[in-house]
Protein backbone atom coordinates (compact mmCIF):
# COMPACT_ATOMS: atom_id res chain seq x y z
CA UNK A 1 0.00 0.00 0.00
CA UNK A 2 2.91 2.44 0.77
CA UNK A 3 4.62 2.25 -2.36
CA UNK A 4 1.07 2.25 -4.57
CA UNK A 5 0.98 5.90 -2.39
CA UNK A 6 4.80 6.56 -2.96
CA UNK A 7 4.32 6.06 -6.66
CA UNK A 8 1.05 8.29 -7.09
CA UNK A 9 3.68 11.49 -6.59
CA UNK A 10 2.98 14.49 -4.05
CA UNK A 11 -0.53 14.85 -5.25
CA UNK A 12 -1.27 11.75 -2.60
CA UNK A 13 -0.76 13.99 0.51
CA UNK A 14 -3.24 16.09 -0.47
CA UNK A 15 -6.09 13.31 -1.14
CA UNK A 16 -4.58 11.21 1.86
CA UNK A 17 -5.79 14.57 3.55
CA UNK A 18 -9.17 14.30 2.40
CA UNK A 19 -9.70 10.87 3.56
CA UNK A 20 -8.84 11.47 6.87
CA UNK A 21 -11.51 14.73 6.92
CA UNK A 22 -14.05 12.54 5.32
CA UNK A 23 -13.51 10.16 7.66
CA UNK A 24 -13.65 12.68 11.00
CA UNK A 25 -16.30 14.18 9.77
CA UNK A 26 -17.91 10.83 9.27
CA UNK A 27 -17.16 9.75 12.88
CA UNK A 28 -18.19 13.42 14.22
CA UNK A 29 -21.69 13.82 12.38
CA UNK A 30 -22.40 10.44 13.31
CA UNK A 31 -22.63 11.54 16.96
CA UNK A 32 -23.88 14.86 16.53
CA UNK A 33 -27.19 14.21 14.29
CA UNK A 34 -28.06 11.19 16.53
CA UNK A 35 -32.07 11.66 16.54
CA UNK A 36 -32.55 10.82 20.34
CA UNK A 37 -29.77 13.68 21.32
CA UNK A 38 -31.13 16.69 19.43
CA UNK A 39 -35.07 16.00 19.41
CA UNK A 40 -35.95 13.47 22.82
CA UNK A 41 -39.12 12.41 21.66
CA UNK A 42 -39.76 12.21 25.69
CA UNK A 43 -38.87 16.06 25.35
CA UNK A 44 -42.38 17.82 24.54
CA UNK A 45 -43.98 15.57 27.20
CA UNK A 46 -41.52 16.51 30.17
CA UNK A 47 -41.83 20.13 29.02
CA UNK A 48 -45.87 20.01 29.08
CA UNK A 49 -45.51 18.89 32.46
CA UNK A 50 -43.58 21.85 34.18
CA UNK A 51 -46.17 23.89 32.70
CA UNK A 52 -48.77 22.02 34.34
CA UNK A 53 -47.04 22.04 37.54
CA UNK A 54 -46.25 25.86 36.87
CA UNK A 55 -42.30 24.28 37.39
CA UNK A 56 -41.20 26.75 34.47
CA UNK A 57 -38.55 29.77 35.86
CA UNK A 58 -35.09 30.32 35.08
CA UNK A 59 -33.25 26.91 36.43
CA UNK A 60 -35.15 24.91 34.76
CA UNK A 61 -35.24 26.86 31.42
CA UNK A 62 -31.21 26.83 31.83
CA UNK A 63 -31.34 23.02 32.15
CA UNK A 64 -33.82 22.84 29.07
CA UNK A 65 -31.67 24.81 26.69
CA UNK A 66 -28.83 22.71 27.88
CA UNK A 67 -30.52 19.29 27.23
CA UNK A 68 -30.43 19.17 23.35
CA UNK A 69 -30.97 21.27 20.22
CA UNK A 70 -34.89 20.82 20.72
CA UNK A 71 -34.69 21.90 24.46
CA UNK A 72 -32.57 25.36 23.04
CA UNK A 73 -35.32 25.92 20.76
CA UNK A 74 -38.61 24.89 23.51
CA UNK A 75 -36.48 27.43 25.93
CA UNK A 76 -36.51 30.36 23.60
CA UNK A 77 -40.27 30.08 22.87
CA UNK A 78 -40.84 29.82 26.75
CA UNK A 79 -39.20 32.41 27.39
CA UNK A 80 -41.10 34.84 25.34
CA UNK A 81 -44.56 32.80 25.50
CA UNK A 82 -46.39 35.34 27.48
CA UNK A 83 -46.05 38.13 24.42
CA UNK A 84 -48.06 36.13 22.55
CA UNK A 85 -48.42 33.37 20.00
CA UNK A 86 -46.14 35.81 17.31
CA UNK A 87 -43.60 36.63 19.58
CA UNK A 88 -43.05 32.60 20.69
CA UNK A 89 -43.25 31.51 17.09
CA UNK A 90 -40.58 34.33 16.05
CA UNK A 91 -38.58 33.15 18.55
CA UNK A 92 -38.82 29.58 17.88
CA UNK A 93 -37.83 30.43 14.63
CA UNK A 94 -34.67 32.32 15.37
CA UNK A 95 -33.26 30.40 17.68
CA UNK A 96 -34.45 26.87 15.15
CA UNK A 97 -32.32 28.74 12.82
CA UNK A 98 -28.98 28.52 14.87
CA UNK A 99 -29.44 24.97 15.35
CA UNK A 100 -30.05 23.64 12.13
CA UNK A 101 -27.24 26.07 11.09
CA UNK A 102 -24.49 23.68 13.69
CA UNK A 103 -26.54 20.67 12.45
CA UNK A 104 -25.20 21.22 8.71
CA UNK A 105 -21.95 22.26 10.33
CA UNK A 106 -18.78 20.39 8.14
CA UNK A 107 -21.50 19.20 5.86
CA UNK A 108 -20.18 21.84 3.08
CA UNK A 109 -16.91 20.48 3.84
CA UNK A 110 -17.44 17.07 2.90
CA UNK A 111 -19.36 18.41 -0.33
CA UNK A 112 -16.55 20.65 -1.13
CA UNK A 113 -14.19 17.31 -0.58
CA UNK A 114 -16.35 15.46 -2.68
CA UNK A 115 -15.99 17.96 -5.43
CA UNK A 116 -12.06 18.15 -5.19
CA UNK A 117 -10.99 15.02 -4.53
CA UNK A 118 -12.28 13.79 -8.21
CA UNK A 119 -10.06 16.83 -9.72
CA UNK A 120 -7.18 16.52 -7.49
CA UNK A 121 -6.81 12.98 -9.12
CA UNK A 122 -7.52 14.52 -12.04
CA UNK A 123 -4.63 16.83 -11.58
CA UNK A 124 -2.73 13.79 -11.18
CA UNK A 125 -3.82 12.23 -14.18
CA UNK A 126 -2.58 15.35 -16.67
CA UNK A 127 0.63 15.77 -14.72
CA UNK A 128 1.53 12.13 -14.93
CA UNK A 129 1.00 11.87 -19.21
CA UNK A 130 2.94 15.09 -19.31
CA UNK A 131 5.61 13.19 -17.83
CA UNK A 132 5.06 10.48 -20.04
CA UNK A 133 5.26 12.76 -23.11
CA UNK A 134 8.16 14.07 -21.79
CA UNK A 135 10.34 11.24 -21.41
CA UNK A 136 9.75 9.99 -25.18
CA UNK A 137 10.17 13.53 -26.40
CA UNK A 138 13.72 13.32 -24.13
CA UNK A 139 14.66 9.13 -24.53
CA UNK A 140 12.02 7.76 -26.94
CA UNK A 141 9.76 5.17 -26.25
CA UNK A 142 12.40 2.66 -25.58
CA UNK A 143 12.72 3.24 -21.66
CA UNK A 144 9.98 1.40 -20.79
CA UNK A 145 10.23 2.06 -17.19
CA UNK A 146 10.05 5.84 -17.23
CA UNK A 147 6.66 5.39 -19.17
CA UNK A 148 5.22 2.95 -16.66
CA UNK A 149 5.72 5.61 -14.04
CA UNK A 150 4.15 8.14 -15.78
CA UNK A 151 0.92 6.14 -16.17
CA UNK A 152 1.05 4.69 -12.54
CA UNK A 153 1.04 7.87 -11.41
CA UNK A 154 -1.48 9.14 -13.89
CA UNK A 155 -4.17 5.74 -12.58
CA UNK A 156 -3.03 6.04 -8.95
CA UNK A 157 -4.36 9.46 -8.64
CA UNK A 158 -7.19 9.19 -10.52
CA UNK A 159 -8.34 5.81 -8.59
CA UNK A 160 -7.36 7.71 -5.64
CA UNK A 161 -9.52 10.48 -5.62
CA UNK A 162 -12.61 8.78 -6.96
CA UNK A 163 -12.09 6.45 -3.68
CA UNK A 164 -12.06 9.55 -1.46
CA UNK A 165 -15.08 10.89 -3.63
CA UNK A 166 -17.53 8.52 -3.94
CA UNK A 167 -17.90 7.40 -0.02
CA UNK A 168 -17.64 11.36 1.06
CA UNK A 169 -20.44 12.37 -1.81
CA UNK A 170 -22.53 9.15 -0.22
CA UNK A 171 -21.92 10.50 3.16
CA UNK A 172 -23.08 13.96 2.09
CA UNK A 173 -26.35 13.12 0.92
CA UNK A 174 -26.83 10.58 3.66
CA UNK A 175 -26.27 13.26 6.35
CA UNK A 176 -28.21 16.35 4.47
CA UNK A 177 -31.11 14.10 4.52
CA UNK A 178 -31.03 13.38 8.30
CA UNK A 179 -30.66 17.08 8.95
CA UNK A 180 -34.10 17.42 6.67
CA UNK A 181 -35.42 14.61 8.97
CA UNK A 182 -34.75 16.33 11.97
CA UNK A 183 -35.58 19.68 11.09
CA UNK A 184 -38.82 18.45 10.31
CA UNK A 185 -39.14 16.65 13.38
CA UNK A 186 -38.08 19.51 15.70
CA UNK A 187 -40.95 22.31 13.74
CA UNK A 188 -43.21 19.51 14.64
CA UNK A 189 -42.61 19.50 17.78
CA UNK A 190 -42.41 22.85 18.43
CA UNK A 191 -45.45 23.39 16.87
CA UNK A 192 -47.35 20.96 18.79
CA UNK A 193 -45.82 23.48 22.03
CA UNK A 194 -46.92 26.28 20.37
CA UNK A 195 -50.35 24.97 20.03
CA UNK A 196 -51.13 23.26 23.09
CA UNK A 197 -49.71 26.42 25.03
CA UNK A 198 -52.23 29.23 23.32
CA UNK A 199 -55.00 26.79 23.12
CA UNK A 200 -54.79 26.20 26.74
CA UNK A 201 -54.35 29.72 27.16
CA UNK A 202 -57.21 30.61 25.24
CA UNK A 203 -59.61 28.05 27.02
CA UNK A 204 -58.44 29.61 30.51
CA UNK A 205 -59.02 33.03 29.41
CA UNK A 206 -62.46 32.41 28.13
């Protein structure tokens, strides 16, 4: 395996590099976008119940924004609930919009890896049949071994980056569409707070 690397040149390092990103970022957004950690479905029910038990005040608002993405976004619309069904929606909103902006964090680095990787190779490719053309302009095609290097190099790099490309473009689109899964999951829910809050509200009032 070292000297397949060796003999792709000093274009390697550079998609060696991008496997090991793919692969952190991999391992990383693997942990971060697991379902039960940013939406609890257990979440909306615990939350109904402080209200019930009028248990809502700053402590335990603290300890909801600190329990998950879901809980950040439940704590900013409690906080501002009693201006009004606007005011808790525009703040569910805004602070829904800082989480799903850390939920797609590194996910424009793997697509911009997945982009490169292909043309690093690429790179590779053109660089190694100019060295190829270079040695039979210099020695003719009789030195055999000077051509063989040229092409390794040119297939190494090319069969590198598609290998870094393909499983970081799969990994992309895997983890975009979890973030759309969530994202959908968390309006739900905070809809479903929204809802039940002002209702109740309403039905007290009247």
């Amino acid at each position: 395996m070292l000297e397949i690397i060796k003999s792709g040149g000093w274009l390697m390092l550079p998609i060696l590099l991008c496997s090991v990103a793919v692969i952190a970022i991999c391992i990383e957004r693997l942990w971060s976008l697991n379902p039960r950690r940013v939406a609890p479905r257990t979440l909306l029910g615990d939350v109904w119940g402080w209200l019930k038990n009028n248990q809502i005040n700053g402590e335990k608002l603290k300890e909801l924004r600190d329990s998950s993405p879901l809980g950040r976004i439940f704590a900013a619309g409690l906080s501002n609930s009693r201006h009004g069904r606007e005011v808790m929606k525009d703040s569910i909103e805004e602070a829904a919009g800082q989480v799903v902006h850390e939920l797609e964090r590194f996910l424009g680095a793997l697509g911009t890896i997945a982009a490169v990787a292909p043309l690093i190779g690429l790179l590779g490719t053109v660089l190694g049949m100019i060295q190829v053309f270079t040695a039979i302009m210099l020695e003719g095609t009789g030195n055999a071994g000077i051509l063989a290097g040229g092409i390794s190099q040119a297939l190494i790099t090319t069969a590198a980056g598609l290998t870094v490309a393909i499983p970081a473009l799969m990994a992309h689109r895997y983890f975009q569409r979890r973030v759309d899964t969530i994202v959908v999951t968390m309006e739900q829910e905070a809809v479903k707070l929204v809802d039940a809050l002002h209702s109740d509200r309403r039905i007290e009032a009247e």
